[in-house]
PDB file of N, CA and C in Angstrom:
ATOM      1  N   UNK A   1       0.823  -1.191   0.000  1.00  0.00           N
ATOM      2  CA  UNK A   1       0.000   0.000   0.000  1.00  0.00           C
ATOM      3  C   UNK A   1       0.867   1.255   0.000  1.00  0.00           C
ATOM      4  N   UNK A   2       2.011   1.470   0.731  1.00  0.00           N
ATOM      5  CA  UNK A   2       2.670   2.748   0.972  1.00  0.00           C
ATOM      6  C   UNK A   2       3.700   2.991  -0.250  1.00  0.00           C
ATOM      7  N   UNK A   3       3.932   1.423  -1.866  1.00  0.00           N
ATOM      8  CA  UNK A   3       4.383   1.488  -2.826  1.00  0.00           C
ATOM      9  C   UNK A   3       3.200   2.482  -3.398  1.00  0.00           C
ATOM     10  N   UNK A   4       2.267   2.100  -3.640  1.00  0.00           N
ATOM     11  CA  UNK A   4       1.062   2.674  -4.579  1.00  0.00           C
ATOM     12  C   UNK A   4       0.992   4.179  -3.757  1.00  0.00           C
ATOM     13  N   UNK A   5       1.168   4.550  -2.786  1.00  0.00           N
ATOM     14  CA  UNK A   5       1.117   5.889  -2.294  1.00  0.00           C
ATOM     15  C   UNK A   5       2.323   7.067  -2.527  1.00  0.00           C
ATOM     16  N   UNK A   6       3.245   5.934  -2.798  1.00  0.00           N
ATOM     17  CA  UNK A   6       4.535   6.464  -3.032  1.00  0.00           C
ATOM     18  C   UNK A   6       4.548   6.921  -4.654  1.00  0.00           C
ATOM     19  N   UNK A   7       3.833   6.189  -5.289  1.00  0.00           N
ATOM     20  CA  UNK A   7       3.688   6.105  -6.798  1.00  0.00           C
ATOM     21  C   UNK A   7       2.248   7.077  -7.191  1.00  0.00           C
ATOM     22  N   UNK A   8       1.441   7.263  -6.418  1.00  0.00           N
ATOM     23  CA  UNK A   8       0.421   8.234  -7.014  1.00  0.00           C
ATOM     24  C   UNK A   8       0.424   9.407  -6.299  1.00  0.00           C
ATOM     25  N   UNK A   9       0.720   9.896  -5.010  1.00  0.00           N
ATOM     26  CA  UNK A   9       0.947  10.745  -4.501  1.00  0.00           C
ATOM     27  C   UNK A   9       1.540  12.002  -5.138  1.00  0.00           C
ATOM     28  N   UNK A  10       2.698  11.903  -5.646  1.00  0.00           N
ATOM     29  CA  UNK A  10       3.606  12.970  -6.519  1.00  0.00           C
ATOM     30  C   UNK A  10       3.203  12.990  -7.791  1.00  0.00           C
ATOM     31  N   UNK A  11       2.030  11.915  -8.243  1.00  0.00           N
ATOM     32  CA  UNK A  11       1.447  12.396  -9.634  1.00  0.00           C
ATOM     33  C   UNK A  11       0.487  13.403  -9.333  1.00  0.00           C
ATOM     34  N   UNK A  12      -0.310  13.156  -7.730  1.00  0.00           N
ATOM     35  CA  UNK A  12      -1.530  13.953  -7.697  1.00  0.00           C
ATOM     36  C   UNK A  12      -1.187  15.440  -7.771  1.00  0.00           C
ATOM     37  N   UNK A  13       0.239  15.739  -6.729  1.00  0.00           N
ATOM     38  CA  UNK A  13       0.897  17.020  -6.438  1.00  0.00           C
ATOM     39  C   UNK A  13       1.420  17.645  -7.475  1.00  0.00           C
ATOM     40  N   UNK A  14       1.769  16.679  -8.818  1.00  0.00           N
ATOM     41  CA  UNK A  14       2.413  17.407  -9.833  1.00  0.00           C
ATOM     42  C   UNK A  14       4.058  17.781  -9.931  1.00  0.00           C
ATOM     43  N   UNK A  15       4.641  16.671  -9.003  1.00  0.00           N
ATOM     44  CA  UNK A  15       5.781  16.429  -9.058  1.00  0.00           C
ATOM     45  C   UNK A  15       6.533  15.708  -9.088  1.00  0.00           C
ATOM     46  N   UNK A  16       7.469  15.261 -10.169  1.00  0.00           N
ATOM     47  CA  UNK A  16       8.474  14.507 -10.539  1.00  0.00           C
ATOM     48  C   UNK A  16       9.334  14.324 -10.246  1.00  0.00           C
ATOM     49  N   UNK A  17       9.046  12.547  -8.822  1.00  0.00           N
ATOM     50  CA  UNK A  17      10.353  12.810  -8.323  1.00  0.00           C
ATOM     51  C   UNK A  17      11.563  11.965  -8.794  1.00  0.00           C
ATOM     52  N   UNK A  18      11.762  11.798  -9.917  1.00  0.00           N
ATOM     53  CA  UNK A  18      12.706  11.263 -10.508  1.00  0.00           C
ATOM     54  C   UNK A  18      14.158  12.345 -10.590  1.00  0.00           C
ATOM     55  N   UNK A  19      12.816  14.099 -10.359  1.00  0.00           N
ATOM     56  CA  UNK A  19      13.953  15.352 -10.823  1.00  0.00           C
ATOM     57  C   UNK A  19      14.021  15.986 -10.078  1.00  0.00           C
ATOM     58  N   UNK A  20      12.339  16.060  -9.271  1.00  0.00           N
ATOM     59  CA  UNK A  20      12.387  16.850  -8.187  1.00  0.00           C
ATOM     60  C   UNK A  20      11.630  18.365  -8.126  1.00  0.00           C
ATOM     61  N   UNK A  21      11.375  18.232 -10.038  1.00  0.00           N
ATOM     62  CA  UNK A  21      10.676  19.508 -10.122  1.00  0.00           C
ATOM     63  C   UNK A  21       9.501  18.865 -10.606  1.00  0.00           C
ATOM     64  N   UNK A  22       8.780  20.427 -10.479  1.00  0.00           N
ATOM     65  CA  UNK A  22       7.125  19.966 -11.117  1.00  0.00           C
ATOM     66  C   UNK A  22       7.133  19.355 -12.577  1.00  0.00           C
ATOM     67  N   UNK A  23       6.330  18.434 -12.897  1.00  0.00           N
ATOM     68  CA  UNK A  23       6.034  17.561 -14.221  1.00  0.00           C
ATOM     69  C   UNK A  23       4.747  18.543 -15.027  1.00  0.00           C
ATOM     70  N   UNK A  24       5.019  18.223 -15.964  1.00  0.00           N
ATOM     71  CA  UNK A  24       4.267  19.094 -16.984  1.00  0.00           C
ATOM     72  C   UNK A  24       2.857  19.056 -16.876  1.00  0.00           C
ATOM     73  N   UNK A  25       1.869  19.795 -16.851  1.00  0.00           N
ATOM     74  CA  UNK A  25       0.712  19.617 -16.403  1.00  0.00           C
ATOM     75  C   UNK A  25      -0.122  20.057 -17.428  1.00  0.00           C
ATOM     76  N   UNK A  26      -0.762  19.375 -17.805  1.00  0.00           N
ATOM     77  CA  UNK A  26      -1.808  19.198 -19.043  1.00  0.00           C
ATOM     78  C   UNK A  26      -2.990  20.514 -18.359  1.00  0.00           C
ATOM     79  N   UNK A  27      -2.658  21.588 -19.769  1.00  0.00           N
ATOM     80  CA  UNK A  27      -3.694  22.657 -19.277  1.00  0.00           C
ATOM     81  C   UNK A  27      -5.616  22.847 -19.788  1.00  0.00           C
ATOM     82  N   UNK A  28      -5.657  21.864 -20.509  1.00  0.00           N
ATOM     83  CA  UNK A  28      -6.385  21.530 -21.609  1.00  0.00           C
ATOM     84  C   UNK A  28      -8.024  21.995 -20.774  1.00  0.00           C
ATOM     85  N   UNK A  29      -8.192  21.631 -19.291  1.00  0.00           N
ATOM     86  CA  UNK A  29      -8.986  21.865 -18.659  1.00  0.00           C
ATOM     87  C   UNK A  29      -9.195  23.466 -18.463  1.00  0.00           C
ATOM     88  N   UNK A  30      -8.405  24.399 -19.142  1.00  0.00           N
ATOM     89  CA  UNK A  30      -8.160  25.289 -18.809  1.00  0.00           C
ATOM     90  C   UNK A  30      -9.201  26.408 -19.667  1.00  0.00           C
ATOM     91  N   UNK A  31      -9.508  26.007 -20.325  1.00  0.00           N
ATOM     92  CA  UNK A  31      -9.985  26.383 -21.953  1.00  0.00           C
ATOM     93  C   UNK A  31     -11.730  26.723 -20.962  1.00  0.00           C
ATOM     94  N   UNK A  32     -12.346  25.141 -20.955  1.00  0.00           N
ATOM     95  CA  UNK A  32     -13.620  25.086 -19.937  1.00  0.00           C
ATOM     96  C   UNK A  32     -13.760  25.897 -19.121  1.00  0.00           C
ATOM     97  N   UNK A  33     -13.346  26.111 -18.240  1.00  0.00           N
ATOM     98  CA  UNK A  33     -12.934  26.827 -16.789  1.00  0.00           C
ATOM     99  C   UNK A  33     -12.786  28.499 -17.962  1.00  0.00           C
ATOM    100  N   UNK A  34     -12.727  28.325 -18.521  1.00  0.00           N
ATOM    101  CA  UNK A  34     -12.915  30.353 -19.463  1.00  0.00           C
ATOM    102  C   UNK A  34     -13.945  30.059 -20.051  1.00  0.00           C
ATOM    103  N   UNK A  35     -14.374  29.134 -20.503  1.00  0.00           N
ATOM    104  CA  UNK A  35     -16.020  28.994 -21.422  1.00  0.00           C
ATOM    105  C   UNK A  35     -17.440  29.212 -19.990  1.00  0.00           C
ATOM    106  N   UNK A  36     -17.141  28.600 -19.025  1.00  0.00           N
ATOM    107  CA  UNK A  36     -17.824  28.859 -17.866  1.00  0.00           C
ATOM    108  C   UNK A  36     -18.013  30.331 -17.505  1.00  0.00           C
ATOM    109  N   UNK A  37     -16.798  30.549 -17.135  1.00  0.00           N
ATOM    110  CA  UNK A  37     -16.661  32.300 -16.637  1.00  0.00           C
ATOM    111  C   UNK A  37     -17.130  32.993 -18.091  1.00  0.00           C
ATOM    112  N   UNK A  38     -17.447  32.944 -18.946  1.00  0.00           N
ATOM    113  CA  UNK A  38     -18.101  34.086 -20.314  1.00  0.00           C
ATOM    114  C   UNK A  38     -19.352  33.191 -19.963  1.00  0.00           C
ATOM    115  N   UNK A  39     -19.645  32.491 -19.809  1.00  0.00           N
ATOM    116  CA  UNK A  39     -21.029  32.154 -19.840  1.00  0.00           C
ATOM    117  C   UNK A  39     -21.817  32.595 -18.677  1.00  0.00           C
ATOM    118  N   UNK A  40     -21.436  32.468 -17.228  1.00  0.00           N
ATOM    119  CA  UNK A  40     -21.778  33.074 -16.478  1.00  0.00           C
ATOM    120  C   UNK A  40     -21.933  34.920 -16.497  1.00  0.00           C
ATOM    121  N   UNK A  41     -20.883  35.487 -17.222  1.00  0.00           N
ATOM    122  CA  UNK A  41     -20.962  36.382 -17.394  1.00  0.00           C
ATOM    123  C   UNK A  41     -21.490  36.974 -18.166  1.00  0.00           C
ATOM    124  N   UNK A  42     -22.005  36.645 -19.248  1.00  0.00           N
ATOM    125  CA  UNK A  42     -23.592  36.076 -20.438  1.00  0.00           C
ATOM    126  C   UNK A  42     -24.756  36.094 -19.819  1.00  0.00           C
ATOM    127  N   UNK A  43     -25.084  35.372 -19.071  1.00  0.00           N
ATOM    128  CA  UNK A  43     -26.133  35.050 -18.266  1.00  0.00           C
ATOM    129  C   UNK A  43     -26.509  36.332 -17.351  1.00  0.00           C
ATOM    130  N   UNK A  44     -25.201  36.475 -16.430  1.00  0.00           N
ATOM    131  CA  UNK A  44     -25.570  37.819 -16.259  1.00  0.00           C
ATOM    132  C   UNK A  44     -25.970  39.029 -16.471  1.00  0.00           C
ATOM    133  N   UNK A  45     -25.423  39.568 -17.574  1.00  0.00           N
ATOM    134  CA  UNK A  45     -25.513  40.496 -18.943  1.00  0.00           C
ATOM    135  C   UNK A  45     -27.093  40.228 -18.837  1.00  0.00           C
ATOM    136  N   UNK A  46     -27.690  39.532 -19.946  1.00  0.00           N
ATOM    137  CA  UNK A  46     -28.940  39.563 -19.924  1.00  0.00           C
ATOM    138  C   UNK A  46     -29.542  39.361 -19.064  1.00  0.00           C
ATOM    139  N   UNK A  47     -29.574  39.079 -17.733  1.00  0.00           N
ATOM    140  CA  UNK A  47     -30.267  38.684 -16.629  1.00  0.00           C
ATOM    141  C   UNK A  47     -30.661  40.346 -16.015  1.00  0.00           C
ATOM    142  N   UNK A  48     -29.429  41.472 -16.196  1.00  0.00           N
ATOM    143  CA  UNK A  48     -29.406  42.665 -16.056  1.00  0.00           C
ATOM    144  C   UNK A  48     -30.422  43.288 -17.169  1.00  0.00           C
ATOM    145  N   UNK A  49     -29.911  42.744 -18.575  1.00  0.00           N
ATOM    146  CA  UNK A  49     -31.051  43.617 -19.614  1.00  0.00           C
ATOM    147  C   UNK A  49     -32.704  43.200 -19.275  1.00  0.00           C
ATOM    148  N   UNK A  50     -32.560  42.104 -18.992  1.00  0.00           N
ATOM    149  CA  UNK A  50     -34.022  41.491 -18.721  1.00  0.00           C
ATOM    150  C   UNK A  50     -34.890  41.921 -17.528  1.00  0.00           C
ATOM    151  N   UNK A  51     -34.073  42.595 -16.794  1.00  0.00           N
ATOM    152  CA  UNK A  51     -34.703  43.180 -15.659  1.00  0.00           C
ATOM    153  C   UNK A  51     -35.321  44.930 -15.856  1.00  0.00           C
ATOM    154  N   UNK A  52     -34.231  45.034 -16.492  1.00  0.00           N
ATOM    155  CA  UNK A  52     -34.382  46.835 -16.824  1.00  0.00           C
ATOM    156  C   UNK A  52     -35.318  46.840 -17.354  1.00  0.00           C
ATOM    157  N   UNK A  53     -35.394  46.001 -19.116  1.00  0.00           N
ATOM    158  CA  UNK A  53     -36.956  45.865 -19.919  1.00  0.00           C
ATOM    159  C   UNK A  53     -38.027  45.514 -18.951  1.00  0.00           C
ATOM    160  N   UNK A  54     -38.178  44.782 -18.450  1.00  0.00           N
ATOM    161  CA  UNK A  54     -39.377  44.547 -17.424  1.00  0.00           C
ATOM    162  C   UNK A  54     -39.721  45.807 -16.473  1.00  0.00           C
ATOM    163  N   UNK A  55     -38.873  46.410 -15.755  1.00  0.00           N
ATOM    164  CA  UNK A  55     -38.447  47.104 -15.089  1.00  0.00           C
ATOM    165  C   UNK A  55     -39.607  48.897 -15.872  1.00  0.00           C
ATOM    166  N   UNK A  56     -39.303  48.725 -16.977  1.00  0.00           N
ATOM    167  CA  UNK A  56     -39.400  50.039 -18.204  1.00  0.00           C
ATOM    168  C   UNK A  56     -41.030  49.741 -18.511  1.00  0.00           C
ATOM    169  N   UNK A  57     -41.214  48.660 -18.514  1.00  0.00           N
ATOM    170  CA  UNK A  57     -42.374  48.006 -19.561  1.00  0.00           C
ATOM    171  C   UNK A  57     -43.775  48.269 -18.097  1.00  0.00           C
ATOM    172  N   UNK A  58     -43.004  47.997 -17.260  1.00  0.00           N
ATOM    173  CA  UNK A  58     -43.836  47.998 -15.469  1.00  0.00           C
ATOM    174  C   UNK A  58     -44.483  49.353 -15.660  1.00  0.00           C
ATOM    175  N   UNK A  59     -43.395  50.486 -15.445  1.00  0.00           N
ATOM    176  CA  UNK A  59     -43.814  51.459 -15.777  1.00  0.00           C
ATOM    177  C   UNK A  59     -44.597  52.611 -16.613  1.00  0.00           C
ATOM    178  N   UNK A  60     -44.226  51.803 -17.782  1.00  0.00           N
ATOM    179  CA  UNK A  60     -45.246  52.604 -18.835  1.00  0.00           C
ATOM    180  C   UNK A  60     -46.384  51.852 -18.540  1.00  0.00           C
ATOM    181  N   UNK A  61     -46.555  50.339 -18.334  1.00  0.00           N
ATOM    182  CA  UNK A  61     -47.685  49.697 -17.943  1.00  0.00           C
ATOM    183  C   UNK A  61     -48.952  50.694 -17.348  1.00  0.00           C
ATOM    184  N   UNK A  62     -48.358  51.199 -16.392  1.00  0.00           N
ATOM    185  CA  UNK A  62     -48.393  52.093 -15.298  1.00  0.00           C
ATOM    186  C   UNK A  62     -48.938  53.429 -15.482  1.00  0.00           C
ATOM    187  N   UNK A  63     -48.485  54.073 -16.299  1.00  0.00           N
ATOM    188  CA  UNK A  63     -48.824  55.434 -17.468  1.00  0.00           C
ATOM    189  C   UNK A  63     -50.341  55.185 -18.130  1.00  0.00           C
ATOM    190  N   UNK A  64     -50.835  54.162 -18.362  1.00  0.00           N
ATOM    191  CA  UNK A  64     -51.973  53.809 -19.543  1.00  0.00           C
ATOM    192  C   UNK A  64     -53.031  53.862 -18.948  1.00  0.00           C
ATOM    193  N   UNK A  65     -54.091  54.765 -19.526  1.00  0.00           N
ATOM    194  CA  UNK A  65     -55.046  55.337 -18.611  1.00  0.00           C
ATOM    195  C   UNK A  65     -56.687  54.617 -19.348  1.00  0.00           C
TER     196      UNK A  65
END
């Protein structure tokens, strides 16, 4: 058990201890993690326009006699 800990441990941490420095780390996840953040920030955007129009539309609602 403390072979297999010895052997996945420094893969989890991202270090190679054959050298001692960090091992190359696949950024590929990295791309997602920016498609998320514009999408959230998308969502928001219109979540803001969608309120104002409602917001505008309330009011003139409001005006009509």
């Amino acid at each position: 058990m403390n072979r297999l800990l010895e052997l996945l441990l420094p893969l989890y941490l991202g270090v190679d201890t054959r050298w001692g420095a960090p091992s190359e780390r696949d950024e590929r996840g990295s791309v997602t993690t920016e498609h998320v953040l514009w999408a959230v920030a998308v969502i928001a955007i219109v979540g803001i326009v969608v309120a104002a129009l409602k917001a505008y539309v309330t009011s003139q609602a409001g005006n009509i006699k």
